[in-house]
Protein backbone atom coordinates (compact mmCIF):
# COMPACT_ATOMS: atom_id res chain seq x y z
CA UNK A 1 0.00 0.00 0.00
CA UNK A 2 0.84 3.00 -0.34
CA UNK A 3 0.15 6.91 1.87
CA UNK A 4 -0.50 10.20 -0.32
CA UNK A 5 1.39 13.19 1.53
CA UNK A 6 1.39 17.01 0.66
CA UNK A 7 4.30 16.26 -1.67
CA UNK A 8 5.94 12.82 -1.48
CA UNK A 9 4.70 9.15 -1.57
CA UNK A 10 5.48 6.71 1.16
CA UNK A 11 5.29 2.92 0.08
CA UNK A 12 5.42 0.42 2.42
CA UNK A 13 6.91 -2.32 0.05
CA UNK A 14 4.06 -5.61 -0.34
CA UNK A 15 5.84 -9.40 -0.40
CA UNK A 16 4.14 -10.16 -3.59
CA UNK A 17 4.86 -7.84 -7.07
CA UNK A 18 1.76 -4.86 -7.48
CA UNK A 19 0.82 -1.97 -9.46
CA UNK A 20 -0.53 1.04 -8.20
CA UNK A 21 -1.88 3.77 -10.03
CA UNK A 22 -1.01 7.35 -8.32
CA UNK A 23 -3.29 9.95 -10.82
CA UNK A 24 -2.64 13.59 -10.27
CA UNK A 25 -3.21 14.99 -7.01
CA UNK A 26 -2.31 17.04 -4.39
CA UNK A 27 1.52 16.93 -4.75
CA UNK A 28 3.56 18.28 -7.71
CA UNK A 29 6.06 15.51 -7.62
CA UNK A 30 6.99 12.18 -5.81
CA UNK A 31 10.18 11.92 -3.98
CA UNK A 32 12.06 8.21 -3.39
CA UNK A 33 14.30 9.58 -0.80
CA UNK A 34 12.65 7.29 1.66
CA UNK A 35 13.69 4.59 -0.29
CA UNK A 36 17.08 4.68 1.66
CA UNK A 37 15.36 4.03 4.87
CA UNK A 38 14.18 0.50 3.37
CA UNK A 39 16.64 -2.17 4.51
CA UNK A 40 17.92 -4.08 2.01
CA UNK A 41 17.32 -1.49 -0.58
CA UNK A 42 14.43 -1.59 -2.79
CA UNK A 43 14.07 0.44 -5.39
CA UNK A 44 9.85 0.47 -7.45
CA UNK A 45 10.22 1.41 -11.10
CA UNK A 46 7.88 3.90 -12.47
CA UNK A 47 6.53 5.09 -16.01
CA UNK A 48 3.64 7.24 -17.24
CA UNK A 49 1.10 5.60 -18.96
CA UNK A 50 -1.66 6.91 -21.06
CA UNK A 51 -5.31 5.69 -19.56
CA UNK A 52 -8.61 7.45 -20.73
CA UNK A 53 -6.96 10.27 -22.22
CA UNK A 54 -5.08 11.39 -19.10
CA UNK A 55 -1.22 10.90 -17.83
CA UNK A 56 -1.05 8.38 -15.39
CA UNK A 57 1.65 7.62 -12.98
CA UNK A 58 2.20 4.55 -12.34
CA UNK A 59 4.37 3.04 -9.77
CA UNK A 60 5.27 -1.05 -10.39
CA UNK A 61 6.41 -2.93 -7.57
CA UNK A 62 7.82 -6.13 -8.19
CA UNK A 63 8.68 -8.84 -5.63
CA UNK A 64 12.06 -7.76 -4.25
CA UNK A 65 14.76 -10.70 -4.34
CA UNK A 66 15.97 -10.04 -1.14
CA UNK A 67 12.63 -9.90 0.68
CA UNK A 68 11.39 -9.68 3.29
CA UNK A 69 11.84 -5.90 3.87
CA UNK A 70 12.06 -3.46 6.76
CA UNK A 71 11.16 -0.29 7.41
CA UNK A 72 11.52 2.29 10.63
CA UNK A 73 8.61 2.76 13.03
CA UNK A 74 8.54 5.95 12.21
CA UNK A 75 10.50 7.22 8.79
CA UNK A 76 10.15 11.07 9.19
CA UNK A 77 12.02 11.30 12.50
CA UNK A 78 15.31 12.65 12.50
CA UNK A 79 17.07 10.17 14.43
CA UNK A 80 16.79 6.16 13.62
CA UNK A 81 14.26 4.21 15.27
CA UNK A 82 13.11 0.79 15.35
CA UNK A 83 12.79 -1.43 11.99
CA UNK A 84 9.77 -3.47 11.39
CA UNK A 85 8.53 -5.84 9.26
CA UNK A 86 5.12 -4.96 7.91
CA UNK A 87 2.07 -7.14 6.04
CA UNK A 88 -0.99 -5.84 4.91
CA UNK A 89 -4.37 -6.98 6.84
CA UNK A 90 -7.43 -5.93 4.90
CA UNK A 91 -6.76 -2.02 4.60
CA UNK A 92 -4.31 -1.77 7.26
CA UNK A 93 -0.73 -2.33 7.28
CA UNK A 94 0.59 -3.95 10.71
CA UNK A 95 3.69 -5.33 12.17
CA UNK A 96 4.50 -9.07 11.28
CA UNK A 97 5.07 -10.87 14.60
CA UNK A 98 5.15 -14.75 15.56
CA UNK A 99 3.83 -17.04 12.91
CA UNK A 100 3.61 -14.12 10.45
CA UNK A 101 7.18 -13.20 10.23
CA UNK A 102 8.40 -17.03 10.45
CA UNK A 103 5.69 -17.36 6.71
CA UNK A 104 7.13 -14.23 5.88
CA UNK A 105 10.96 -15.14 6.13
CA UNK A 106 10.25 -18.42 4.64
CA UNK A 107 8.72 -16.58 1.43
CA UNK A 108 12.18 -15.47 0.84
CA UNK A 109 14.04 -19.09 0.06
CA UNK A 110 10.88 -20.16 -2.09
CA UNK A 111 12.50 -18.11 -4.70
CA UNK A 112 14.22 -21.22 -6.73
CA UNK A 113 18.01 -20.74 -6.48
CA UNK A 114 18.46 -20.44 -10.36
CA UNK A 115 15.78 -17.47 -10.26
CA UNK A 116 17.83 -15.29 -7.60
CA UNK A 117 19.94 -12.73 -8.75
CA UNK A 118 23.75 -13.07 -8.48
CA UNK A 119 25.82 -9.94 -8.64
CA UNK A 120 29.12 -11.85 -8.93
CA UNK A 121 28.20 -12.70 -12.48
CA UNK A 122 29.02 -10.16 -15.22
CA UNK A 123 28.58 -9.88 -18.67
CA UNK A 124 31.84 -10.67 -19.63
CA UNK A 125 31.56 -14.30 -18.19
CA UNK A 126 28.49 -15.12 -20.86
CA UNK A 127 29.42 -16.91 -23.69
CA UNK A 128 28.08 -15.75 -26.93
CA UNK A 129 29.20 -19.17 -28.72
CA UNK A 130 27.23 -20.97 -25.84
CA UNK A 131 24.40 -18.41 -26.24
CA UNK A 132 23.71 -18.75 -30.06
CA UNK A 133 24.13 -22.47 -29.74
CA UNK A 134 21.23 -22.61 -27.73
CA UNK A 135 18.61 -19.30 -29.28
CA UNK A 136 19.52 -21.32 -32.84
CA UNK A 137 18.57 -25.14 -31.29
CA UNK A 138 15.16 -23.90 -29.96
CA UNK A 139 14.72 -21.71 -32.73
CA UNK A 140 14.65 -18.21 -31.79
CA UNK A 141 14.77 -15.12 -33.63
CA UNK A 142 17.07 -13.59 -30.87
CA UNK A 143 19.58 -16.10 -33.17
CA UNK A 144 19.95 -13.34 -35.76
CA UNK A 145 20.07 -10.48 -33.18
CA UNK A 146 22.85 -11.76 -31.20
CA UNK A 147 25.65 -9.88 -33.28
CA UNK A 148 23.93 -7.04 -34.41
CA UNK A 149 22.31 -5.77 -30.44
CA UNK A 150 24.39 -5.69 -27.39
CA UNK A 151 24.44 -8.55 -25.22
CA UNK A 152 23.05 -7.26 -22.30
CA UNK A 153 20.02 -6.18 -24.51
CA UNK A 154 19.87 -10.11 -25.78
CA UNK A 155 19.75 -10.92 -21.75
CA UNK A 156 17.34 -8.56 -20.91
CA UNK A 157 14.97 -9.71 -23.57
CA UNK A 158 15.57 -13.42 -22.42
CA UNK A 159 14.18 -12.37 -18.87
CA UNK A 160 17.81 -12.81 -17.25
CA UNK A 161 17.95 -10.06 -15.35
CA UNK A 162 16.46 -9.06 -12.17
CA UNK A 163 16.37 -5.94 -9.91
CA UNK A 164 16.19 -2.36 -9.87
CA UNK A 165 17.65 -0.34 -12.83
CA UNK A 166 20.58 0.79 -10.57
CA UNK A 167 21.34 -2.58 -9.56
CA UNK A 168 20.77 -5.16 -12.13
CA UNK A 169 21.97 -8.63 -11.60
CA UNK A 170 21.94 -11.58 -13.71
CA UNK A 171 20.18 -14.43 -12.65
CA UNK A 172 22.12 -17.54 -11.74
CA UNK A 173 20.57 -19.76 -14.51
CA UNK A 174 22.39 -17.18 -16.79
CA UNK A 175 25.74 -18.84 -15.81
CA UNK A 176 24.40 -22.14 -15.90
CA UNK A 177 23.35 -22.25 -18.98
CA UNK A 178 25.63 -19.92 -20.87
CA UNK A 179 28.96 -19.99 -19.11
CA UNK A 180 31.98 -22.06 -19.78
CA UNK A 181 32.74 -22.43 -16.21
CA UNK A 182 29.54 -22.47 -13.93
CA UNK A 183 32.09 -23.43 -11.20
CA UNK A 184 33.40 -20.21 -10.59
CA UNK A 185 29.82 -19.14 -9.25
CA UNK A 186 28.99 -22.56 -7.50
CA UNK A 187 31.96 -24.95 -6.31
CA UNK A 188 32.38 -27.64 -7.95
CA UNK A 189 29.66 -27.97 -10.55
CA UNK A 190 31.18 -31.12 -12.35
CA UNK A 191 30.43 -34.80 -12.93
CA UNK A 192 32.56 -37.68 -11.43
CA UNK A 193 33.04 -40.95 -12.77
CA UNK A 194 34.19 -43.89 -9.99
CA UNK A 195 34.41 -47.65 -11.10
CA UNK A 196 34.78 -50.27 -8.90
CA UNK A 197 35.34 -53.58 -10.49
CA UNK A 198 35.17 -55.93 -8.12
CA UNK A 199 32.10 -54.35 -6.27
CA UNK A 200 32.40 -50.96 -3.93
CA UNK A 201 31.46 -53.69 -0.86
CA UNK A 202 33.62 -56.49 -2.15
CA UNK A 203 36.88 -54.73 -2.73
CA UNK A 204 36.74 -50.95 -1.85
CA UNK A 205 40.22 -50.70 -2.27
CA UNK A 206 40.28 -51.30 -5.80
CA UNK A 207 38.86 -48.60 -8.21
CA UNK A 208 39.63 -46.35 -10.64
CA UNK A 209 38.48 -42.59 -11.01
CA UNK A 210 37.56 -41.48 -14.99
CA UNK A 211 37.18 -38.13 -16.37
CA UNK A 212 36.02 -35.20 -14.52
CA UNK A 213 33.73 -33.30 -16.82
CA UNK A 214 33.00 -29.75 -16.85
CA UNK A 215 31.23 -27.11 -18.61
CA UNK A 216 27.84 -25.24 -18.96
CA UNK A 217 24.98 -27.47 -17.81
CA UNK A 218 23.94 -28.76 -21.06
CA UNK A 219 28.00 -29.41 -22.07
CA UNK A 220 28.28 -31.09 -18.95
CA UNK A 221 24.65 -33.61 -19.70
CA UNK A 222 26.42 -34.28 -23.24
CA UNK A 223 29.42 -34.92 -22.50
CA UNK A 224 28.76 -37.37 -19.66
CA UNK A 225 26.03 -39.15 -22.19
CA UNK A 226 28.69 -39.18 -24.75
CA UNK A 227 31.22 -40.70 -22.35
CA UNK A 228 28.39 -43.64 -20.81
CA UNK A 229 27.18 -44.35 -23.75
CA UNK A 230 30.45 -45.13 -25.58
CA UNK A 231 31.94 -47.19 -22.07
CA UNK A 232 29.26 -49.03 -21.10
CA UNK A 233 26.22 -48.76 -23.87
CA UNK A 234 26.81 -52.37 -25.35
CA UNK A 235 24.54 -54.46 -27.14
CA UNK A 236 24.23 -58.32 -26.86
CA UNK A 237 22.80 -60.45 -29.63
CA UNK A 238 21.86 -63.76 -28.08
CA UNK A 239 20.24 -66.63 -30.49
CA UNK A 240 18.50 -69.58 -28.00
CA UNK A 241 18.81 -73.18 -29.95
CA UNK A 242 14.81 -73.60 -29.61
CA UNK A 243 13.65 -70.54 -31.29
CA UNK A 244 14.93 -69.33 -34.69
CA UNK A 245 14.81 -65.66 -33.08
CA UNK A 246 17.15 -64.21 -31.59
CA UNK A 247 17.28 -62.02 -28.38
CA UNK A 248 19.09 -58.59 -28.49
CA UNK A 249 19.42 -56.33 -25.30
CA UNK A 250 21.81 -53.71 -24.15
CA UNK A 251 23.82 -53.89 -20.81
CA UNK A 252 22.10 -50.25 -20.37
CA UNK A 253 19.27 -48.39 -22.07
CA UNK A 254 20.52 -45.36 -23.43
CA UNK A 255 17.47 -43.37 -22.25
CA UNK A 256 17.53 -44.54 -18.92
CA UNK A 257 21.17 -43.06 -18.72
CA UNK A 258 19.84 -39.72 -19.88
CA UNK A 259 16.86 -39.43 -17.79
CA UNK A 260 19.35 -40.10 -14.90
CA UNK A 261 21.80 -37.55 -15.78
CA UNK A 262 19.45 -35.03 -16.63
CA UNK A 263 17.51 -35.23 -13.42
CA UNK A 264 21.01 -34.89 -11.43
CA UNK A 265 21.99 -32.25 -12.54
CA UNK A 266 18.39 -30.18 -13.08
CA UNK A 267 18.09 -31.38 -9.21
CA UNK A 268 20.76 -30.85 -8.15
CA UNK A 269 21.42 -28.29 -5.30
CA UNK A 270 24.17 -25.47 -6.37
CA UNK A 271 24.20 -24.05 -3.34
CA UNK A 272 26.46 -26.98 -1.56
CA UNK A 273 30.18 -27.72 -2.90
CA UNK A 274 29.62 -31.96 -4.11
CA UNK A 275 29.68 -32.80 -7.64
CA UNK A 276 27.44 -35.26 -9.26
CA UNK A 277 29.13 -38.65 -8.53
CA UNK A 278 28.39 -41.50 -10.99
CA UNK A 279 29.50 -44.60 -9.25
CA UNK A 280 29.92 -47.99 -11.99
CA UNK A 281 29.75 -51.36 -10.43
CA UNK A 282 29.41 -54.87 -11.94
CA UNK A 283 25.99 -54.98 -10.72
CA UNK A 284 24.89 -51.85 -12.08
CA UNK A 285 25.22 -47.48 -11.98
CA UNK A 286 24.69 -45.20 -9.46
CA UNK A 287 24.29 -41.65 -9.68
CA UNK A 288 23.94 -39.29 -6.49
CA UNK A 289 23.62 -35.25 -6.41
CA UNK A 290 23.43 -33.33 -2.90
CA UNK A 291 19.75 -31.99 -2.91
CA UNK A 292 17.24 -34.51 -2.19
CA UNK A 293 13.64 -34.73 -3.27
CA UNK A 294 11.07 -32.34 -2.38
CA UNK A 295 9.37 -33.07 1.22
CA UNK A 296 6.35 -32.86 -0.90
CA UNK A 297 6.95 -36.22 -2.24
CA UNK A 298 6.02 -39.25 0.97
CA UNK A 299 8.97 -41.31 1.05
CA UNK A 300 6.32 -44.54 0.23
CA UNK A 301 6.31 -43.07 -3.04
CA UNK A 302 10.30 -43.00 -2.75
CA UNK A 303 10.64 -46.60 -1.99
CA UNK A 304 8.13 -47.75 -4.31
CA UNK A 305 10.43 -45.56 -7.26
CA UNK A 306 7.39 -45.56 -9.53
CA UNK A 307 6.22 -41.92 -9.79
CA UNK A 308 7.73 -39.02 -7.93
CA UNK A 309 5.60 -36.00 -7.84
CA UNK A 310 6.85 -32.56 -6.79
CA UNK A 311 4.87 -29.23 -6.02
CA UNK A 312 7.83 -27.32 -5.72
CA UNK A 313 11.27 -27.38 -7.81
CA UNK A 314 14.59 -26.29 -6.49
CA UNK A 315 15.67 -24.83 -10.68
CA UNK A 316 12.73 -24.35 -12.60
CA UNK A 317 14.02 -21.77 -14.84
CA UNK A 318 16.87 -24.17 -15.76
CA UNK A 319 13.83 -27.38 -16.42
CA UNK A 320 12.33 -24.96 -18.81
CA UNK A 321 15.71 -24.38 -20.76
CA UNK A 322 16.53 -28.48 -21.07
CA UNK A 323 13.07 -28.92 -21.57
CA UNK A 324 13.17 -26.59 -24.65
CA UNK A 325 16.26 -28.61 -25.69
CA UNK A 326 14.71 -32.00 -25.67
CA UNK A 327 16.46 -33.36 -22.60
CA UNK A 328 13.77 -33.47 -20.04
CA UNK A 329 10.10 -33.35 -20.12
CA UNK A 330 9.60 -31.30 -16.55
CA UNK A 331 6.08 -33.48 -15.75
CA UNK A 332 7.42 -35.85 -13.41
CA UNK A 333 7.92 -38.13 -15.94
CA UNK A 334 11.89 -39.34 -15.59
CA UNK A 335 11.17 -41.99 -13.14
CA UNK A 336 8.04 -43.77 -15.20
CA UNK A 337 10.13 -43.64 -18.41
CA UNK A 338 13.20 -45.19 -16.49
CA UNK A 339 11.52 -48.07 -15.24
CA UNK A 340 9.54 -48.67 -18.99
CA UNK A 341 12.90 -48.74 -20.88
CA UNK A 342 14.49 -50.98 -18.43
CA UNK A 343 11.33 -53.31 -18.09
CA UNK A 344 11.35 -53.11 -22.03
CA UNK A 345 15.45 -54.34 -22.06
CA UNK A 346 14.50 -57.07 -19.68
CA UNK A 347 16.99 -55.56 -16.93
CA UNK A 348 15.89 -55.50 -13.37
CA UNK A 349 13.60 -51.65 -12.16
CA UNK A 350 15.62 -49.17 -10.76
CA UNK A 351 16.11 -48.39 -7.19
CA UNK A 352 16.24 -44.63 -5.80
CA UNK A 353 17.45 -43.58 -2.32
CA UNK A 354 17.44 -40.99 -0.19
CA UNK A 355 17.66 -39.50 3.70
CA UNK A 356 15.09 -38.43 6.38
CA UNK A 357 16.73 -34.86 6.14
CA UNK A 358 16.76 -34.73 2.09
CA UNK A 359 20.05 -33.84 1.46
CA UNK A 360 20.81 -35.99 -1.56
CA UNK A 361 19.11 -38.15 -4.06
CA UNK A 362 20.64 -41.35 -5.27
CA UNK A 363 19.26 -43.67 -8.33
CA UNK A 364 21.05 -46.55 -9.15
CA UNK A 365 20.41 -48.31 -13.15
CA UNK A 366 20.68 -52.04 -12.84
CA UNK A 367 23.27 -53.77 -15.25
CA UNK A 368 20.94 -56.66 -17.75
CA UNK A 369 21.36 -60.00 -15.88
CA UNK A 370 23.10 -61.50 -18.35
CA UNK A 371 25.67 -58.83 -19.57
CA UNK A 372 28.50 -60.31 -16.35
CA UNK A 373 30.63 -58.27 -15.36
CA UNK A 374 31.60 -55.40 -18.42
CA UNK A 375 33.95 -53.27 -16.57
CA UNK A 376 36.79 -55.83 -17.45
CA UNK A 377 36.18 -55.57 -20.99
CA UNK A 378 35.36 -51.29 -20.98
CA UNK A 379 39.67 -51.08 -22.03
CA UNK A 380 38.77 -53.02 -25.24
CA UNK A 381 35.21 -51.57 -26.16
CA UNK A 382 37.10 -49.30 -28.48
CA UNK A 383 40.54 -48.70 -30.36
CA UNK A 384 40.53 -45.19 -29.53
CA UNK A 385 39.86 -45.64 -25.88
CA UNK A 386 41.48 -49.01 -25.28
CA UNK A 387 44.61 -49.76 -23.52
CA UNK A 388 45.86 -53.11 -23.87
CA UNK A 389 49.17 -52.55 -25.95
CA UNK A 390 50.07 -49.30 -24.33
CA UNK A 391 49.07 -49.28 -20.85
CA UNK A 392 46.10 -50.55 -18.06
CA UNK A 393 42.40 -50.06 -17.87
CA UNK A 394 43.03 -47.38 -15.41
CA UNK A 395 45.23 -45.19 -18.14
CA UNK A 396 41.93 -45.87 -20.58
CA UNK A 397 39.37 -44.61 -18.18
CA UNK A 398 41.63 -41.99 -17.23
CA UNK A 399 43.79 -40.07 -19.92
CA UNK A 400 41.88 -40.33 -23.14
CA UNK A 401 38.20 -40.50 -22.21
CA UNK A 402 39.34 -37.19 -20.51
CA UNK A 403 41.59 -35.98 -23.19
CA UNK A 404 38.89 -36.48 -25.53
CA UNK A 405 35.99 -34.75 -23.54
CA UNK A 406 37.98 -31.52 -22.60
CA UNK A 407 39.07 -30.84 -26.30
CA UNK A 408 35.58 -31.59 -27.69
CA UNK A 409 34.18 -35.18 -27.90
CA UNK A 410 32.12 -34.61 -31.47
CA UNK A 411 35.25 -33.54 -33.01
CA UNK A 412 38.05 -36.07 -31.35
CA UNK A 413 35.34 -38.84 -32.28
CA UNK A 414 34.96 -37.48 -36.23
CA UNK A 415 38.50 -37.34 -36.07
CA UNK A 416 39.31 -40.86 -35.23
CA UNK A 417 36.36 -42.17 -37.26
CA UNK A 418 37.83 -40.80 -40.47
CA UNK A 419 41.32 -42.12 -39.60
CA UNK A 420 39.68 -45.52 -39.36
CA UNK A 421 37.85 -45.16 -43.17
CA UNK A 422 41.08 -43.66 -44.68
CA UNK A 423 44.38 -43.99 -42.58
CA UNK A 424 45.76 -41.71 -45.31
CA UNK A 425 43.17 -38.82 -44.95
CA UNK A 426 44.88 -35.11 -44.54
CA UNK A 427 44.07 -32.79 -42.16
CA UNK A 428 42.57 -30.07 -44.42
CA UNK A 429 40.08 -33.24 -45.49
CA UNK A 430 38.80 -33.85 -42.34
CA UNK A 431 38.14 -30.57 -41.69
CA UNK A 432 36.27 -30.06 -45.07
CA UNK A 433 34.03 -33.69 -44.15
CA UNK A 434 33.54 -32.09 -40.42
CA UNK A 435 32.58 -28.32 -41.21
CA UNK A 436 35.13 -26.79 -39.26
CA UNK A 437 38.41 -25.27 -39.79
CA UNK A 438 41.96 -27.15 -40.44
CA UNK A 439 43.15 -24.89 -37.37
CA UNK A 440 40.84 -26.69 -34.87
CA UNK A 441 41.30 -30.08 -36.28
CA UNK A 442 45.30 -29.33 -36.16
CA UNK A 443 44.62 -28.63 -32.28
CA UNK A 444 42.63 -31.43 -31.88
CA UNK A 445 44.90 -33.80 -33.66
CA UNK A 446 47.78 -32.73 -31.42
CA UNK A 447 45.73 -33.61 -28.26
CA UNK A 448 45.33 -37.33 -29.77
CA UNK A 449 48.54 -37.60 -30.23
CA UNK A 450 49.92 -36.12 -26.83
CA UNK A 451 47.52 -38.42 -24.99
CA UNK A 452 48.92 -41.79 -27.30
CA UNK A 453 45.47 -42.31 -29.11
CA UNK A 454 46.22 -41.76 -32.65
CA UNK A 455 49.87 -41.39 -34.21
CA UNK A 456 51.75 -40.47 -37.23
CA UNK A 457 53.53 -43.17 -39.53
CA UNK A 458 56.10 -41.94 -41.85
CA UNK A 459 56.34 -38.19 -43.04
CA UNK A 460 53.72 -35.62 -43.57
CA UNK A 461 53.78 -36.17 -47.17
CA UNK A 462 53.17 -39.93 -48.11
CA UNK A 463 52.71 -40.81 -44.36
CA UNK A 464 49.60 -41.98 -42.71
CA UNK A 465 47.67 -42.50 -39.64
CA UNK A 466 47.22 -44.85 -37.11
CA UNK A 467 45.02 -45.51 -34.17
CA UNK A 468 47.08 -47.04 -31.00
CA UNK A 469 45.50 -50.06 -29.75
């Protein structure tokens, strides 16, 4: 609400956004000194509007990220007084005590994290690459705009600021979606692979750590897809002697994988410092993020891992963006789709896990039945990932997977894939097949062969190529 004086207004800020129309009165103009005596600082926006025929002001009030606010007792005295938090009742504005202020505190953290404003993120740590990748995948017009408008007129239009004209602050989903390092804003924001051959309870001791992958959200969902589904993705074609048909199934269903990672990491809380840990077993995958599932959701329909159903989601801005890009629906429907795919494969249901406290979320994707144990045989899935001649499992999980994946998987895999159909392909040919230039194939190249994956036989002229393995 709002007070009219002789010649100032006084608002006393609502939790919720508002309008108010002020139409020409008593006073000659409208003063925001007061503004200062707000704590935190709040700042209303105003325009003139045309209604009727007449010059309206109008003064827009939009829900404050940093609610709730305070004001004094009394904000024309001369020396500070007490602060109090206020909430309208009917037509009367009075001080929030008790159960009121506890509701009205707790409005503050429903604001979903990647919603909130973050003024550690600038403009200069967008990427336009990242940006353009995305407006041109879902379509958008902004695509054409991006080089020809500034940037932060581009953000603005994409809703991804927030605050006051003096203080605008991108929103955190900003970063995750279009920076190159998300990290820098929230620790660790990364995907850890962890195999265990022998069984995490049977022999703890003995494991091996793969890649650490990094990058915006959606980099960090495709690259971890690319990396699962060229390890452990493996088909087996089995023909039984009393049927002429043969049975085909895969140790894991690709979608199930995706669902998986794309929940973790839409899920996931970026407030705490623990990456998304994908654990690989003989018996199966696990994959954990800190932030468990909404005390909405009864933890019957938890155990029972057939539908989980939440009122309230920790990123929805960020579910809208991978939801535009295909990678998750946003209805609840991960867990149903998980358990079809896997029924479908004839691999056991999924099992999910979590605490009384809901601090993390853990699903872990059975391995078929009849697949045995596949982490023995990941070194030799591939030439260009294998390690038999030159080295253990542990230096294939470890040094190319990652080599690959921080230099660009698409491009390290098109790479090796057209050394395989002509060992005597050039450089400037692979870049004409790819699309790209010879420069970035030249730099790609060079991380193959630093890492031992691909090498050169014989000179540049009349030489060829050769994958190690």
């Amino acid at each position: 609400g709002f007070y009219e004086y002789t010649n100032f207004v006084r608002l006393n800020i609502p939790m919720g956004g508002a309008r108010f129309k002020c139409y020409p009165g008593p006073f000659s103009s409208v003063s925001y000194s007061y503004n200062n005596k707000i704590s935190p600082y709040y700042m209303p926006r105003t325009s003139v509007e045309e209604v009727d025929g007449k010059s309206v002001l109008v003064i827009w009030c939009p829900a404050g990220i940093n609610r709730p606010y305070s004001v004094p007792e009394n904000v024309t005295a001369k020396s500070n007084t007490k602060e109090y938090f206020y909430v309208r009742s009917g037509t009367s504005s009075i001080i929030a005590k008790g159960e009121v202020l506890d509701e009205l505190r707790e409005l503050a953290s429903r604001v979903p994290f990647d919603e909130r404003g973050n003024p550690d993120i600038k403009i200069e740590d967008i990427s336009t690459l990242l940006l353009r990748e995305y407006l041109v995948k879902v379509g958008s017009k902004l695509a054409n705009e991006l080089y020809t408008k500034p940037l932060d007129s581009i953000l603005e239009q994409m809703d991804l600021y927030v605050g006051p004209k003096e203080n605008r602050m991108l929103r955190n989903v900003a970063a995750m979606m279009f920076c190159e390092d998300p990290s820098k804003f929230f620790k660790r924001t990364q995907v850890e692979v962890v195999y265990f051959p022998e069984g995490r309870l049977n022999n703890p001791n003995n494991l091996y750590e793969g890649p650490v992958i990094k990058g915006s959200i959606t980099q960090i969902i495709d690259r971890t897809l690319e990396y699962l589904n060229r390890m452990l993705v493996m088909q087996t074609v089995i023909k039984p002697k009393d049927s002429s048909r043969s049975q085909k199934f895969v140790t894991y269903p690709y979608q199930a994988l995706e669902e998986s990672v794309t929940n973790s990491l839409y899920h996931r809380d970026y407030r705490e410092w623990e990456p998304v840990v994908i654990t690989v077993e003989p018996q199966g995958i696990t994959i954990q993020n800190v932030g468990g599932p909404d005390r909405s959701i009864s933890a019957a329909d938890i155990s029972r891992c057939e539908i989980l159903v939440s009122k309230r989601y920790r990123n929805r801005r960020l579910g809208e963006y991978l939801k535009e890009l295909d990678l998750t629906e946003g209805r609840s429907t991960g867990i149903p789709t998980i358990q079809n795919v896997l029924e479908n494969n004839g691999s056991p249901r999924a099992t999910v896990v979590t605490d009384d406290e809901r601090t993390f979320f853990r699903i872990t994707i059975p391995c078929h039945e009849a697949a045995g144990n596949i982490i023995a045989d990941i070194a030799h899935k591939d030439g260009s990932l294998k390690a038999s001649k030159r080295g253990s499992l542990k230096t294939a999980l470890q040094s190319a997977p990652e080599t690959a994946l921080q230099s660009a998987p698409e491009t390290a895999l098109q790479i090796i894939n057209e050394i395989r159909n002509n060992p005597n392909v050039t450089l400037s040919e692979i870049a004409e097949k790819i699309g790209v230039s010879r420069r970035w194939i030249a730099t790609n190249m060079k991380h193959l062969q630093d890492t031992g994956v691909v090498k050169r036989v014989g000179p540049n002229k009349g030489g060829h190529w050769e994958i190690i393995g």
